[in-house]
C-alpha atoms as a PDB file:
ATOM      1  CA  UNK A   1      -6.518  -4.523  16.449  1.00  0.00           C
ATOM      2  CA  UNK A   2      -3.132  -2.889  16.205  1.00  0.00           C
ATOM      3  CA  UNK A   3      -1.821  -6.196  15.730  1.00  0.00           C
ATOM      4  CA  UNK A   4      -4.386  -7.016  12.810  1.00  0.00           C
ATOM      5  CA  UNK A   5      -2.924  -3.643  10.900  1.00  0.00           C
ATOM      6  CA  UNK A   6       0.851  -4.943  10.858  1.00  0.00           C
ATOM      7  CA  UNK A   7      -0.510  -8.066   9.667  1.00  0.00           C
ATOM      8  CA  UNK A   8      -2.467  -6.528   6.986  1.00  0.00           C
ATOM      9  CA  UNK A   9       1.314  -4.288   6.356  1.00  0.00           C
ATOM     10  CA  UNK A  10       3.397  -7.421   6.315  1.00  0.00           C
ATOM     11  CA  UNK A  11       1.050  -9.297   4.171  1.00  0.00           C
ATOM     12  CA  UNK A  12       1.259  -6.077   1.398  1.00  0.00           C
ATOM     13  CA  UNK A  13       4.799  -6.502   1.361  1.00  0.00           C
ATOM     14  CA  UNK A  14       4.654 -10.374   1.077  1.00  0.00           C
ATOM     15  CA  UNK A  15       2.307 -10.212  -1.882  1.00  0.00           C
ATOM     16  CA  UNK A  16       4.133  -7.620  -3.252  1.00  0.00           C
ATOM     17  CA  UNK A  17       7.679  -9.465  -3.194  1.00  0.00           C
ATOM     18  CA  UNK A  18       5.575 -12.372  -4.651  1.00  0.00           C
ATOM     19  CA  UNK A  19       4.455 -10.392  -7.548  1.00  0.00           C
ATOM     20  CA  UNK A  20       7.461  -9.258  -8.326  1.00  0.00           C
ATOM     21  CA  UNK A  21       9.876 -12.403  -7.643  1.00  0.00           C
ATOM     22  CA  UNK A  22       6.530 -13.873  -9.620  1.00  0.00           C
ATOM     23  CA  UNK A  23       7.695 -11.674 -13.008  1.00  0.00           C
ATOM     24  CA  UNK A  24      11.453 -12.525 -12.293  1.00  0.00           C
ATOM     25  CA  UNK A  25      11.447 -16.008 -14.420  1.00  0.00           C
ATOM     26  CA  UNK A  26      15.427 -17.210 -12.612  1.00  0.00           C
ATOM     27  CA  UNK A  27      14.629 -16.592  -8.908  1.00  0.00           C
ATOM     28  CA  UNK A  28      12.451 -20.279  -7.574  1.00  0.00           C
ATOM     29  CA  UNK A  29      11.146 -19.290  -4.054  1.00  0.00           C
ATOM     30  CA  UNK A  30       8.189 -20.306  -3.957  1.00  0.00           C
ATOM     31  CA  UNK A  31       6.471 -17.548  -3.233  1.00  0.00           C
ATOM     32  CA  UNK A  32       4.970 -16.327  -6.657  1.00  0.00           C
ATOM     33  CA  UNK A  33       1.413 -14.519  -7.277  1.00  0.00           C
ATOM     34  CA  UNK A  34      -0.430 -12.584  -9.156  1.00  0.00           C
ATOM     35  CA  UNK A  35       0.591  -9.287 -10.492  1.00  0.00           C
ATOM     36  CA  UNK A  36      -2.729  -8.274  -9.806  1.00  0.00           C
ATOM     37  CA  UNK A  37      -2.887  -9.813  -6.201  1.00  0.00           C
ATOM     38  CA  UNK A  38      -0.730  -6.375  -4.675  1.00  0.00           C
ATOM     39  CA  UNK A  39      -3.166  -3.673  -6.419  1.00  0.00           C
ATOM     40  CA  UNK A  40      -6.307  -5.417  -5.271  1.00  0.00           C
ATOM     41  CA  UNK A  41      -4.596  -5.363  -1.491  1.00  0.00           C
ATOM     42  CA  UNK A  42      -2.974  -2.203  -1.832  1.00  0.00           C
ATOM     43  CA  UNK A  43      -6.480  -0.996  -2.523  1.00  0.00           C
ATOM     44  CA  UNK A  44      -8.292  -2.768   0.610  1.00  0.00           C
ATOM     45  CA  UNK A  45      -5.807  -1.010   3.210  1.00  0.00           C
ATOM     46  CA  UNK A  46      -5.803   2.076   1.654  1.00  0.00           C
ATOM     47  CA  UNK A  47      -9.953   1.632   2.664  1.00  0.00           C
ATOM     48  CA  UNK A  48      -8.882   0.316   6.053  1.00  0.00           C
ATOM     49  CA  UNK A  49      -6.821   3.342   6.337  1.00  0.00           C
ATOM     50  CA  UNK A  50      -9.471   5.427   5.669  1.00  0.00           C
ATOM     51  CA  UNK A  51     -11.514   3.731   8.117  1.00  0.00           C
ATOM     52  CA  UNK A  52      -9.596   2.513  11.149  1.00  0.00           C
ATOM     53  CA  UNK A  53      -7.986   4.303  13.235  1.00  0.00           C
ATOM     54  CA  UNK A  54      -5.345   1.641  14.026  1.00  0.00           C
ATOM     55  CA  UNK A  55      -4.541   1.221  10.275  1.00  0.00           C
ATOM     56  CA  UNK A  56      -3.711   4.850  10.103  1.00  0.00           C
ATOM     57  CA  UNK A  57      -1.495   4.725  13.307  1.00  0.00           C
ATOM     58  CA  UNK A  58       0.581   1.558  12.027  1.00  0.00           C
ATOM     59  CA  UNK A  59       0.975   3.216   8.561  1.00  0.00           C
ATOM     60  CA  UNK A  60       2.938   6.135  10.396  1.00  0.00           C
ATOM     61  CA  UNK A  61       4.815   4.053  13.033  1.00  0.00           C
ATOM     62  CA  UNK A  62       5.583   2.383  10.103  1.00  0.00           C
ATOM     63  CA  UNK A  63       6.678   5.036   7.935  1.00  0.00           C
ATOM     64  CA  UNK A  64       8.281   6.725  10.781  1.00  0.00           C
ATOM     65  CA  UNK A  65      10.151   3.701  11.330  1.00  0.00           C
ATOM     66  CA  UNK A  66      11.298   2.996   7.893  1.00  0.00           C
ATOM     67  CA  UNK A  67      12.737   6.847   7.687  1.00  0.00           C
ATOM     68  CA  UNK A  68      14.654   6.777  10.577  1.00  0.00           C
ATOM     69  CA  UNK A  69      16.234   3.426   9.115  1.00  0.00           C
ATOM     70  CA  UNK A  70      16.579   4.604   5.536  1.00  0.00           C
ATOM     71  CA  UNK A  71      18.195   8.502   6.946  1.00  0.00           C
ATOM     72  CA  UNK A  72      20.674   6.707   9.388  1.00  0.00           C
ATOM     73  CA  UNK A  73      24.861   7.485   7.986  1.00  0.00           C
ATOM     74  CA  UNK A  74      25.220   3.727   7.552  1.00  0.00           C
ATOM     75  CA  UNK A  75      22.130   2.990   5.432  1.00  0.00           C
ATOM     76  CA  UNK A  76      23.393   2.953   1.952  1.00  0.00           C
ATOM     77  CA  UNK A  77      22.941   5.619  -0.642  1.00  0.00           C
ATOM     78  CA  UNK A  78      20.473   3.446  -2.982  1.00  0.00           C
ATOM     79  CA  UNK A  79      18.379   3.044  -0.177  1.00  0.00           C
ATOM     80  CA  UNK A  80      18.291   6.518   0.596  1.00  0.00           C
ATOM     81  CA  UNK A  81      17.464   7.729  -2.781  1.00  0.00           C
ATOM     82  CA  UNK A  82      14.839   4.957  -3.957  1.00  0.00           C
ATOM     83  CA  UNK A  83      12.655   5.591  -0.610  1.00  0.00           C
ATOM     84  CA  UNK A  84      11.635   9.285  -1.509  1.00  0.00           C
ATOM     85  CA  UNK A  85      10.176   8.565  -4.804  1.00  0.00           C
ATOM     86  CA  UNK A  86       8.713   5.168  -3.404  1.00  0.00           C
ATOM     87  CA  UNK A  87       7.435   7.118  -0.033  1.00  0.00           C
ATOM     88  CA  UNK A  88       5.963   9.837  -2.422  1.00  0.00           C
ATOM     89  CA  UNK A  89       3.692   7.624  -4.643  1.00  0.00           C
ATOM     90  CA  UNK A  90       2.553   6.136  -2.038  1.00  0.00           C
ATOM     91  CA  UNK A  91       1.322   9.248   0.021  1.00  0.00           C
ATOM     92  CA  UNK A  92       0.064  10.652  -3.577  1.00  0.00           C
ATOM     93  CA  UNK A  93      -2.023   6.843  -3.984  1.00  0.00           C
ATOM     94  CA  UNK A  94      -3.253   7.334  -0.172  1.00  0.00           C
ATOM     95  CA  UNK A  95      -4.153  10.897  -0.645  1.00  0.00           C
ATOM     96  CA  UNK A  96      -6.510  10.826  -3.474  1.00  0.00           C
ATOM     97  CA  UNK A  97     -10.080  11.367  -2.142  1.00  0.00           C
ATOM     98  CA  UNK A  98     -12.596   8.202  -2.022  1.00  0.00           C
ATOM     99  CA  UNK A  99     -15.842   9.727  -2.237  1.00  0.00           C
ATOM    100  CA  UNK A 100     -18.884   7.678  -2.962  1.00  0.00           C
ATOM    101  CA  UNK A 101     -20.632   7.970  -7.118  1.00  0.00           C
ATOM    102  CA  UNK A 102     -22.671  10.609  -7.595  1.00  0.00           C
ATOM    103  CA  UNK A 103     -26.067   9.778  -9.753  1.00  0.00           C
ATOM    104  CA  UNK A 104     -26.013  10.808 -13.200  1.00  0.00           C
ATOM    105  CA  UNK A 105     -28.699  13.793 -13.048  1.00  0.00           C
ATOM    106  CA  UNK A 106     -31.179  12.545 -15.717  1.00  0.00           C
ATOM    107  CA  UNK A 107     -31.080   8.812 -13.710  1.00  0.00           C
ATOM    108  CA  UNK A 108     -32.992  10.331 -10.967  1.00  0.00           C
ATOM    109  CA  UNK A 109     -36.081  11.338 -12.991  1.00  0.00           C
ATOM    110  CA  UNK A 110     -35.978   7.937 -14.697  1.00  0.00           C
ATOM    111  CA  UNK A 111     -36.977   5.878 -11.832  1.00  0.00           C
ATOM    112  CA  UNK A 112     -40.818   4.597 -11.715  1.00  0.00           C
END
């Protein structure tokens, strides 16, 4: 199962690259999608990390390993300054609370 979760992480980052090499009209590698393709992913592991236990450990080995890269002296300074803002939406997206609808309270009389 661990291995399923860095699948489901490399796959994110492959759809996302496509999107975005997608809205770049000079770069031709072939590997173009939807700009809606990352959200509707994005949105599916942020579920499995809610719900599997293995997602949630990836995401940190993950994240643990891409700060350790991004803070060593020869990683460059871009790197090091676009990863806090990129590693803090991304905590604020996975943070927000999925709870399940509540019913309106008048629907719950109107049932026959």
């Amino acid at each position: 199962m661990r291995s399923v979760a860095w699948a489901e992480l490399v796959i994110l980052v492959r759809v996302a690259l496509g999107a975005l090499f997608g809205i770049i009209p000079f770069i031709k590698f072939g590997m173009k999608n939807s700009f809606l393709a990352p959200l509707v992913f994005a949105q599916f592991l942020r579920l499995r990390y809610y719900y599997s236990a293995f997602t949630r450990t990836v995401v940190q080995n993950a994240d643990t390993l891409i700060t350790n890269y991004v803070n060593q002296p020869s990683a460059p300074p871009a790197l090091k300054q676009a990863w806090g803002p990129v590693r803090a939406a991304i905590t604020k997206y996975g943070a927000s609370v999925i709870e399940p609808a509540q019913p309106a309270a008048g629907a719950a009389g109107a049932r026959r």
